[in-house]
PDB file of N, CA and C in Angstrom:
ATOM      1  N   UNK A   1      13.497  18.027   7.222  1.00  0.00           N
ATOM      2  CA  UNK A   1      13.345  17.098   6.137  1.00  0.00           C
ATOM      3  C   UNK A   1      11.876  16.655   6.077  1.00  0.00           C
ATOM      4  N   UNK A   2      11.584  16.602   5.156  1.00  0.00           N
ATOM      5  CA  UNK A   2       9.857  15.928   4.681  1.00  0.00           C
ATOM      6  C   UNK A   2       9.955  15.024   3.639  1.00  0.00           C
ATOM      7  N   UNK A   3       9.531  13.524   4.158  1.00  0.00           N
ATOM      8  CA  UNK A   3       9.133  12.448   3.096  1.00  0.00           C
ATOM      9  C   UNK A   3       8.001  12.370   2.554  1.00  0.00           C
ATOM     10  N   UNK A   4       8.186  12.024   1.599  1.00  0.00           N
ATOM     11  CA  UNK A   4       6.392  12.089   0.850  1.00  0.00           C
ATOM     12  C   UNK A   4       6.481  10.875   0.681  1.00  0.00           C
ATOM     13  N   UNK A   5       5.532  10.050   0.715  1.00  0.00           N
ATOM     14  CA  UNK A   5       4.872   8.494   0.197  1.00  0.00           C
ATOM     15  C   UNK A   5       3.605   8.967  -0.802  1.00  0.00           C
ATOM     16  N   UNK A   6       4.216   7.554  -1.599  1.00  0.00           N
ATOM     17  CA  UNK A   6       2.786   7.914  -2.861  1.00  0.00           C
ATOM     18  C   UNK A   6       3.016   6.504  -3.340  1.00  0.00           C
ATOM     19  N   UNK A   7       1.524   5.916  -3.935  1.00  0.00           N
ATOM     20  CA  UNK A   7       1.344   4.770  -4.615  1.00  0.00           C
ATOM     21  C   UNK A   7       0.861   4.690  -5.981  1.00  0.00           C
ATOM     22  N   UNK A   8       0.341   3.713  -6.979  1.00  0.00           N
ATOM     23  CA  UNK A   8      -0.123   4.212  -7.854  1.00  0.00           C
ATOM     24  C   UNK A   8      -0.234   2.923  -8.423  1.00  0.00           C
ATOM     25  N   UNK A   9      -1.273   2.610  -9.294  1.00  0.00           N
ATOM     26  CA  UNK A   9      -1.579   1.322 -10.529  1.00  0.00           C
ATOM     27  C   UNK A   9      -1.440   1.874 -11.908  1.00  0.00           C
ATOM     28  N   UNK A  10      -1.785   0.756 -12.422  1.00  0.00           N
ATOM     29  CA  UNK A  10      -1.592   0.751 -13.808  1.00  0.00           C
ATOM     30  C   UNK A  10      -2.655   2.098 -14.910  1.00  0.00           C
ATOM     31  N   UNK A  11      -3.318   2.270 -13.921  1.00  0.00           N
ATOM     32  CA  UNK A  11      -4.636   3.551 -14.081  1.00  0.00           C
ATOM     33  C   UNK A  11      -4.994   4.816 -13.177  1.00  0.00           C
ATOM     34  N   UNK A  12      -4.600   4.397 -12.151  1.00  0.00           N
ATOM     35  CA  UNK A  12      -5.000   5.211 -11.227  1.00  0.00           C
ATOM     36  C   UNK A  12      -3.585   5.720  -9.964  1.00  0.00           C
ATOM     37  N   UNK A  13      -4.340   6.791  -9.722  1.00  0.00           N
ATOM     38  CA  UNK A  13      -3.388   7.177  -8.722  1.00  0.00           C
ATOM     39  C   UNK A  13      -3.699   7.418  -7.196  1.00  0.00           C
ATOM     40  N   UNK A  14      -2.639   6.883  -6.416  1.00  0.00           N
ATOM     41  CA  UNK A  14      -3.176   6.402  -4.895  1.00  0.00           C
ATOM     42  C   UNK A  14      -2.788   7.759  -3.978  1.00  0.00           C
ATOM     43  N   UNK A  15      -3.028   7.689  -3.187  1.00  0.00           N
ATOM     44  CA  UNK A  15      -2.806   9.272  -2.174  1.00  0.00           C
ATOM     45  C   UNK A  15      -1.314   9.439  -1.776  1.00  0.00           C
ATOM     46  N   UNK A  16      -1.294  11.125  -1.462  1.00  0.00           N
ATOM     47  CA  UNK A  16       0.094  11.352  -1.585  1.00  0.00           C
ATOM     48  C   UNK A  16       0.188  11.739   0.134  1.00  0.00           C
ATOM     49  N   UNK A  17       1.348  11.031   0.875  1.00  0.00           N
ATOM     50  CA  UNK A  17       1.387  11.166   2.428  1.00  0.00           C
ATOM     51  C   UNK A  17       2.743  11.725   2.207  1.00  0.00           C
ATOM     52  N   UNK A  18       1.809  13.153   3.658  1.00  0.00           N
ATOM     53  CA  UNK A  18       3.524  13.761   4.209  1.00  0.00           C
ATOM     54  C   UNK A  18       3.789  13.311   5.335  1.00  0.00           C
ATOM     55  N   UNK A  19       5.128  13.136   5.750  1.00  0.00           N
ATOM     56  CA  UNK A  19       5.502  12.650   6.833  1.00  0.00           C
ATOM     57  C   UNK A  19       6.426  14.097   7.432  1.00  0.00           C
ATOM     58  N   UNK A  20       6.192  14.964   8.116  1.00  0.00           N
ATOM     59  CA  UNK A  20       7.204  15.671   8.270  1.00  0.00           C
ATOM     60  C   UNK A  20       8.296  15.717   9.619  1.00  0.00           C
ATOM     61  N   UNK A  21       8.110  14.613  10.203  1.00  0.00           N
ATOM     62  CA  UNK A  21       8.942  13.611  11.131  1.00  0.00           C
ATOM     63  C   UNK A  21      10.567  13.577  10.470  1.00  0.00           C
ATOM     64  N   UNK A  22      11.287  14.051  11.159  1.00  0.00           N
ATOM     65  CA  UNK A  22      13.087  13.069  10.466  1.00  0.00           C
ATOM     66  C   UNK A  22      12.653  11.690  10.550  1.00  0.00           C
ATOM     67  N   UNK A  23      13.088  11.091   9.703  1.00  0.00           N
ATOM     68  CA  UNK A  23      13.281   9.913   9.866  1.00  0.00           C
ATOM     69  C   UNK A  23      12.027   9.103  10.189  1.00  0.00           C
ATOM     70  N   UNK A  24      12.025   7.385   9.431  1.00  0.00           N
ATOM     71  CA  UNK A  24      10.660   7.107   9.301  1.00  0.00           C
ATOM     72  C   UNK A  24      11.189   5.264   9.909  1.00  0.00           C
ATOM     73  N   UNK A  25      10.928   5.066  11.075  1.00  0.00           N
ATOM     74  CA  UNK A  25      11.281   3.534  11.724  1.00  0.00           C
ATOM     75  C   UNK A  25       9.638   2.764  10.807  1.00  0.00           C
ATOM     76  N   UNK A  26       9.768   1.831  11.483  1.00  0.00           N
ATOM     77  CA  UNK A  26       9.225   0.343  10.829  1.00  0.00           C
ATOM     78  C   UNK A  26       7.241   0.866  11.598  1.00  0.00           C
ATOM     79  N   UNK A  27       7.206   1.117  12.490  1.00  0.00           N
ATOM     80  CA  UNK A  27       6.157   1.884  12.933  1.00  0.00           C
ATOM     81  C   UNK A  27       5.517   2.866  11.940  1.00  0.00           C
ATOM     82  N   UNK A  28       6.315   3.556  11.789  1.00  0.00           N
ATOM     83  CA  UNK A  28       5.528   4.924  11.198  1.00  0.00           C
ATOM     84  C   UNK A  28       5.106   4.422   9.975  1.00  0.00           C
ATOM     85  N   UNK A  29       6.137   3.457   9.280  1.00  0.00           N
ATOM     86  CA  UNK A  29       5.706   3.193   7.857  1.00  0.00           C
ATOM     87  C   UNK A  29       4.746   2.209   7.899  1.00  0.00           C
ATOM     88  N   UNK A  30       4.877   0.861   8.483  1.00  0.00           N
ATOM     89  CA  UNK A  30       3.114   0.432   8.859  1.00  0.00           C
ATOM     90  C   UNK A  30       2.102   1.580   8.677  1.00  0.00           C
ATOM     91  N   UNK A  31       2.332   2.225   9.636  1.00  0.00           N
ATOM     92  CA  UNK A  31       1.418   3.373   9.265  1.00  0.00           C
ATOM     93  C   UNK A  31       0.806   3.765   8.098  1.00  0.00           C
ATOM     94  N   UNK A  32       2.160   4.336   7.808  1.00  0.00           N
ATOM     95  CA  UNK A  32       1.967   4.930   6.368  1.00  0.00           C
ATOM     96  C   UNK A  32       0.853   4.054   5.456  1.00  0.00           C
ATOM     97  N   UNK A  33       1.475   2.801   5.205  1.00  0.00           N
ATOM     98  CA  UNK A  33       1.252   1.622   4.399  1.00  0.00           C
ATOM     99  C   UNK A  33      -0.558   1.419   4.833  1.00  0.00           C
ATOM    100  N   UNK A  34      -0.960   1.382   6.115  1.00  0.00           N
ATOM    101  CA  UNK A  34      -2.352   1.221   6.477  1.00  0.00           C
ATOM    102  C   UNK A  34      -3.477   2.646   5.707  1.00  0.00           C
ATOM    103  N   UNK A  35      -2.823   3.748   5.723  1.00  0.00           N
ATOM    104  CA  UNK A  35      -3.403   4.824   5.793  1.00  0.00           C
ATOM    105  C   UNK A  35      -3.457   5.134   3.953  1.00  0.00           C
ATOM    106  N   UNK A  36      -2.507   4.719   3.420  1.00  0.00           N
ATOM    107  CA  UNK A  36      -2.289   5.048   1.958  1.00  0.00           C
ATOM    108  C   UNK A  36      -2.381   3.859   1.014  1.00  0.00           C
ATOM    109  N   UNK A  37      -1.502   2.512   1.050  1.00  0.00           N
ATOM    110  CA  UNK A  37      -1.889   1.239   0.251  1.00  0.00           C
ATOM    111  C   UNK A  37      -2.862   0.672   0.295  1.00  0.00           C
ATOM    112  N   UNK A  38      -3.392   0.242   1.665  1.00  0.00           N
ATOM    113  CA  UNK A  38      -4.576  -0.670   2.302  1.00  0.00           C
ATOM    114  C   UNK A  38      -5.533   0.304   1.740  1.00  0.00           C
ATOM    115  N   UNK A  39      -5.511   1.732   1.945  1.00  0.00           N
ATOM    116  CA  UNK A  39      -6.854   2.271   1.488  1.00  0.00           C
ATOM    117  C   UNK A  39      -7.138   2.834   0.265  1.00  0.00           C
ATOM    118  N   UNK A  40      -5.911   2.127  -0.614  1.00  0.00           N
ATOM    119  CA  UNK A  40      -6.428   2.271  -2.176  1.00  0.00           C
ATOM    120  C   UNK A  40      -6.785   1.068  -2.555  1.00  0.00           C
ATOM    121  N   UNK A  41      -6.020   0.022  -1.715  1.00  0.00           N
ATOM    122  CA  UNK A  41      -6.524  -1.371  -2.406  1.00  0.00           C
ATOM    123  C   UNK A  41      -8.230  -1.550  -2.013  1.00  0.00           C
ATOM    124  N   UNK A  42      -8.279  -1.145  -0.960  1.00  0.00           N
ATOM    125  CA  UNK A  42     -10.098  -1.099  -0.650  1.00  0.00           C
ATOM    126  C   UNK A  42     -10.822  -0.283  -1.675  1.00  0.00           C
ATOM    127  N   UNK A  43     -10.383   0.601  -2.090  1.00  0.00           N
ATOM    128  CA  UNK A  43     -11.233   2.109  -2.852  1.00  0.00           C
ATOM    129  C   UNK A  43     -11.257   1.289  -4.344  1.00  0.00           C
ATOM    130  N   UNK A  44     -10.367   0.547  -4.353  1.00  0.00           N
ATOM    131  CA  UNK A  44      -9.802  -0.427  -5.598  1.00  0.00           C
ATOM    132  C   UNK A  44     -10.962  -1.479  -5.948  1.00  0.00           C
ATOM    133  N   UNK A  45     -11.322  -2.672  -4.474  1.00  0.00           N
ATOM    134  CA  UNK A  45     -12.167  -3.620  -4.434  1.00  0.00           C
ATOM    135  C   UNK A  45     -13.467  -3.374  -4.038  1.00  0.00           C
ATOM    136  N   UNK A  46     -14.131  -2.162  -3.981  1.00  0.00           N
ATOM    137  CA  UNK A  46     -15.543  -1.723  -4.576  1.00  0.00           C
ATOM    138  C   UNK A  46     -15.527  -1.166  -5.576  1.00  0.00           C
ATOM    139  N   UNK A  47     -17.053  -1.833  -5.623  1.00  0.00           N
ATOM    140  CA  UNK A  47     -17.400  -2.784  -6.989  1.00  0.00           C
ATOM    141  C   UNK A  47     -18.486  -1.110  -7.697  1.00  0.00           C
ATOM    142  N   UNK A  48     -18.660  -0.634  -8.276  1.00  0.00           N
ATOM    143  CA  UNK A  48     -18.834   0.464  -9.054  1.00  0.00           C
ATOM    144  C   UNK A  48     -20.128   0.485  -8.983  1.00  0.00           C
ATOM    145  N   UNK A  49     -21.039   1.481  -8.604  1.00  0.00           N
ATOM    146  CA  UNK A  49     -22.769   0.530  -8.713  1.00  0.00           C
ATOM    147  C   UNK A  49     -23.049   1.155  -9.921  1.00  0.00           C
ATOM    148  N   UNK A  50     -22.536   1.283 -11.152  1.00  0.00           N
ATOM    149  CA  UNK A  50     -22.814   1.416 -12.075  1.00  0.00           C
ATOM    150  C   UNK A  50     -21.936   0.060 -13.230  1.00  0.00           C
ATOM    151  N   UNK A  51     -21.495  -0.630 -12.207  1.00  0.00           N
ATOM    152  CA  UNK A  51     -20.786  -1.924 -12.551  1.00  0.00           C
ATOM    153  C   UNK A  51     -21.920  -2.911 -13.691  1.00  0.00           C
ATOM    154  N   UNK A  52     -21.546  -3.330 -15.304  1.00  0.00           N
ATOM    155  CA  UNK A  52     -22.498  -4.192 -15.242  1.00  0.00           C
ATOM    156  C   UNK A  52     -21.432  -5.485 -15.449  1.00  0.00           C
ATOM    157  N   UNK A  53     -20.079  -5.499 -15.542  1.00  0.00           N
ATOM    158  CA  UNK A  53     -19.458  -6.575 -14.827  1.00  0.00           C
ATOM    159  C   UNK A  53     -18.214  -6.359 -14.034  1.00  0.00           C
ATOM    160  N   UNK A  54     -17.833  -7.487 -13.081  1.00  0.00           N
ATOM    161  CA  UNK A  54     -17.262  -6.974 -11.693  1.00  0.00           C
ATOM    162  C   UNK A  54     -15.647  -8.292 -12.095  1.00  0.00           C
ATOM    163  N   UNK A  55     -15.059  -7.601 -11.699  1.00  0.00           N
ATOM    164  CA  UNK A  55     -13.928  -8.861 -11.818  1.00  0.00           C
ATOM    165  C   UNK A  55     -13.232  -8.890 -10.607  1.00  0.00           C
ATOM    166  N   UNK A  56     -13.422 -10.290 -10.261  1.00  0.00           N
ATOM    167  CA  UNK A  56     -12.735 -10.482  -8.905  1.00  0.00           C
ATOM    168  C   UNK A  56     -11.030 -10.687  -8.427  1.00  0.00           C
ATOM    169  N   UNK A  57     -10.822 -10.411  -7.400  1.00  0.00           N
ATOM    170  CA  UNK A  57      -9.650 -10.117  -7.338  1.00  0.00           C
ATOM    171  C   UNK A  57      -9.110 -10.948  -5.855  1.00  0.00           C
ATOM    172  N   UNK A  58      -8.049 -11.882  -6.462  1.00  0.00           N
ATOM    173  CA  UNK A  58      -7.203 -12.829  -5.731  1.00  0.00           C
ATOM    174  C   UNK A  58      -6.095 -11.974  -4.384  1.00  0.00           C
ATOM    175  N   UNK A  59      -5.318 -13.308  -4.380  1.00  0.00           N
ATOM    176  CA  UNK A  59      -4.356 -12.688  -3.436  1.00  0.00           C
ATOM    177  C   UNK A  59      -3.641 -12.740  -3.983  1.00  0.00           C
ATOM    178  N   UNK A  60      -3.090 -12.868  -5.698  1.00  0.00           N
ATOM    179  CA  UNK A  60      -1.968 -12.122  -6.148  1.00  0.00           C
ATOM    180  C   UNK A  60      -2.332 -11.205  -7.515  1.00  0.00           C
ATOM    181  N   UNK A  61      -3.173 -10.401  -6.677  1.00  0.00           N
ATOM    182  CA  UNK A  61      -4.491  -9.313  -7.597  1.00  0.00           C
ATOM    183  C   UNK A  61      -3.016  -7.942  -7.406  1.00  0.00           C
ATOM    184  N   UNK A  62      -2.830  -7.754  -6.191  1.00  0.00           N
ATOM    185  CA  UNK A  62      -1.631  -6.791  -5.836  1.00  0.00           C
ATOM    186  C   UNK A  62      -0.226  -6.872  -5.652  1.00  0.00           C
ATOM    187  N   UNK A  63       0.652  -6.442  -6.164  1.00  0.00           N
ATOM    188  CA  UNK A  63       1.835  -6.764  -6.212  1.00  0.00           C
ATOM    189  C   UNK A  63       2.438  -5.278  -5.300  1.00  0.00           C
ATOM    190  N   UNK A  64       3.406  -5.703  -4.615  1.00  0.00           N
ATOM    191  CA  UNK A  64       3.902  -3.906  -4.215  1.00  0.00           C
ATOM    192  C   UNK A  64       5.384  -3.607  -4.252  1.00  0.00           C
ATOM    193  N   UNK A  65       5.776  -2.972  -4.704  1.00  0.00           N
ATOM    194  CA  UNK A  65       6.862  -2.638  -4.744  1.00  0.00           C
ATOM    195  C   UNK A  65       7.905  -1.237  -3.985  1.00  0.00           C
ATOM    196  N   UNK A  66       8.586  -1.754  -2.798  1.00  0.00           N
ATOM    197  CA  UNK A  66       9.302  -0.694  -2.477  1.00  0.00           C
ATOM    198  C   UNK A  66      11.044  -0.991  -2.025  1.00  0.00           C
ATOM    199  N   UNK A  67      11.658  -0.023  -2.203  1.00  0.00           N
ATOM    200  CA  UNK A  67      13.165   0.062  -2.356  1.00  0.00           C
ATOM    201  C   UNK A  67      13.098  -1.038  -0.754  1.00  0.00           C
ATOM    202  N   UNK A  68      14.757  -0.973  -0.721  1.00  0.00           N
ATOM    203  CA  UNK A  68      15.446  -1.792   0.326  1.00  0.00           C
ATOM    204  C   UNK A  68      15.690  -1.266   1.956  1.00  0.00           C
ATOM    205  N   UNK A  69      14.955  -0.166   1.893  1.00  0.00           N
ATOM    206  CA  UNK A  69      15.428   0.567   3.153  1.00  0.00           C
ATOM    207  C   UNK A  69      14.745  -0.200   4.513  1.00  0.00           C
ATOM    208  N   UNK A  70      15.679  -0.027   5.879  1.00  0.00           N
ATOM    209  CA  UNK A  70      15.484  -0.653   7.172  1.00  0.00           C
ATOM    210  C   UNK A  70      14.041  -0.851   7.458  1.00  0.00           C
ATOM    211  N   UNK A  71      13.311   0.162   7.294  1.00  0.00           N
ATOM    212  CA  UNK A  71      11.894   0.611   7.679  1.00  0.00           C
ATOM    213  C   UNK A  71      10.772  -0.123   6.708  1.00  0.00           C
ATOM    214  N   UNK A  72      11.209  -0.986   5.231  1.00  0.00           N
ATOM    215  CA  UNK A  72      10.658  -1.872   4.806  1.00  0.00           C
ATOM    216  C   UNK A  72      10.492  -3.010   4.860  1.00  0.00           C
ATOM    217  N   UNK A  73      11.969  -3.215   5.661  1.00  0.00           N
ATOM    218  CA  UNK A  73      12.059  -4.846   6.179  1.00  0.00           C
ATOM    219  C   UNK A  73      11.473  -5.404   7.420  1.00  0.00           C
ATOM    220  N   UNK A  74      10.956  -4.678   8.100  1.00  0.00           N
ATOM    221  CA  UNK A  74      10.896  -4.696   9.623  1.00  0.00           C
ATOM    222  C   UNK A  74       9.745  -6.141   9.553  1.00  0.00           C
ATOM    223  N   UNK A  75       9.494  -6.961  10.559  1.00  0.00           N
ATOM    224  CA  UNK A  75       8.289  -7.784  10.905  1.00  0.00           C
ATOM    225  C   UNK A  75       6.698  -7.060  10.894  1.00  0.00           C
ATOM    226  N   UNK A  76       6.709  -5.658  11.517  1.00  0.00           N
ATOM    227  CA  UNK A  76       5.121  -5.510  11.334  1.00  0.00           C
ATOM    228  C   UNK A  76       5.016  -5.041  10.079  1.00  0.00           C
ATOM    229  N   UNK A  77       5.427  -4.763   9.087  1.00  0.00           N
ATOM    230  CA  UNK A  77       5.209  -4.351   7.590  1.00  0.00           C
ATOM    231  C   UNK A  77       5.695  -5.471   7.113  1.00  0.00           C
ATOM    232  N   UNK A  78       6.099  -6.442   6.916  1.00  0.00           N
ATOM    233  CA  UNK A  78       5.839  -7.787   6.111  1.00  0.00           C
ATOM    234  C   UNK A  78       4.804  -8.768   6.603  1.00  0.00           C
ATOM    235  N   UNK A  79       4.543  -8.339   8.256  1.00  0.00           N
ATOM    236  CA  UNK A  79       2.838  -8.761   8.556  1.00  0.00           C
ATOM    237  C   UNK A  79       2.119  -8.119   8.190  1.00  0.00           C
ATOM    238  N   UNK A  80       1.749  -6.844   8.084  1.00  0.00           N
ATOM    239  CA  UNK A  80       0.681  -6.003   7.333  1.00  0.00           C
ATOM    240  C   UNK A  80       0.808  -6.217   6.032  1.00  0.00           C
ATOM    241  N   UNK A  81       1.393  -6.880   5.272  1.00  0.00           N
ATOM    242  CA  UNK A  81       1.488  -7.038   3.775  1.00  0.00           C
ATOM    243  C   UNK A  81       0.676  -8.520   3.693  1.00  0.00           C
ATOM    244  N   UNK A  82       1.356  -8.886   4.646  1.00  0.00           N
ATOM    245  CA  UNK A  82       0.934 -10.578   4.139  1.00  0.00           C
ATOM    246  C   UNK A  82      -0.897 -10.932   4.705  1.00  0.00           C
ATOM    247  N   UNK A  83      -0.897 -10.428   5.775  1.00  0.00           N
ATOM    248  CA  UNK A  83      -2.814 -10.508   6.402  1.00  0.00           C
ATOM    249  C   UNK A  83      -3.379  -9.710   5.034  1.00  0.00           C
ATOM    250  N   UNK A  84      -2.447  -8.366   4.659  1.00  0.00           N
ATOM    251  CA  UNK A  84      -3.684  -8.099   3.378  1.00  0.00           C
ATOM    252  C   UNK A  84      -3.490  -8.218   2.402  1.00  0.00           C
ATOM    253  N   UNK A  85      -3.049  -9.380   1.858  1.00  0.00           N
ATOM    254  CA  UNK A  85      -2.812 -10.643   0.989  1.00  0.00           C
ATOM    255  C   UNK A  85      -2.154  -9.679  -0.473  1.00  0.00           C
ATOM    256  N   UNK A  86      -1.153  -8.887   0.278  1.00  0.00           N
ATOM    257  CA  UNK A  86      -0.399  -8.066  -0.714  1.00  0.00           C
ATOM    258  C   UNK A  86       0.772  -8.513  -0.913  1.00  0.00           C
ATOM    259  N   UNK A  87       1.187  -9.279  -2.216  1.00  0.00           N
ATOM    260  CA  UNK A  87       2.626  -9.846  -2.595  1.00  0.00           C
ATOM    261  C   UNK A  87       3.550  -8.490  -2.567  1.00  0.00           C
ATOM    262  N   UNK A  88       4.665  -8.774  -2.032  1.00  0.00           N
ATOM    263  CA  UNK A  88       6.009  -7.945  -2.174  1.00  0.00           C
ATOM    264  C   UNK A  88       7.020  -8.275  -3.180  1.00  0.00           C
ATOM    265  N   UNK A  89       7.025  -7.594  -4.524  1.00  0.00           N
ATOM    266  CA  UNK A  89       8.186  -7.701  -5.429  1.00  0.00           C
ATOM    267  C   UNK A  89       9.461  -7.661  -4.365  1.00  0.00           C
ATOM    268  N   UNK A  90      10.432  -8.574  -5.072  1.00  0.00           N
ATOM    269  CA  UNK A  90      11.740  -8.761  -4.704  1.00  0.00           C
ATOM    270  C   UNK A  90      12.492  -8.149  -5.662  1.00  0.00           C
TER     271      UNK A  90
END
């Protein structure tokens, strides 16, 4: 079995992760989440040096949205959400 993770905004599209592991615990998806969300929201909050205006971005600049499964609920992925001031749709 192979999971793919993928993210994406209202414009752009965020990187596509294979996992080819069975099965994905609360670990791996931190993971995931560090390696693929965190590093679009960064690629996101530099600023263009061809920028001639910049709009700044809060802590409810990101919203994220993912299904109900075990491996989303866990404590270190609702701490890695919340230090990088990423709201979780309910």
């Amino acid at each position: 079995m192979i999971m793919m993770w993928a993210c994406f905004t209202g414009d752009r599209l965020g990187p596509l992760i294979i996992y080819e592991k069975e099965g994905v615990d609360g670990d791996a998806y931190t993971k995931i989440l560090f390696d693929g969300l965190l590093n679009l929201i960064d690629d996101l909050l530099k600023i263009p040096e061809d920028a001639t205006i910049v709009e700044v971005a809060t802590e409810k600049s990101f919203v994220f949205m993912h299904d109900n499964a075990p491996c989303h609920k866990t404590k270190n992925v609702k701490e890695l959400l919340q230090k990088a001031h990423v709201l979780m749709m309910k």
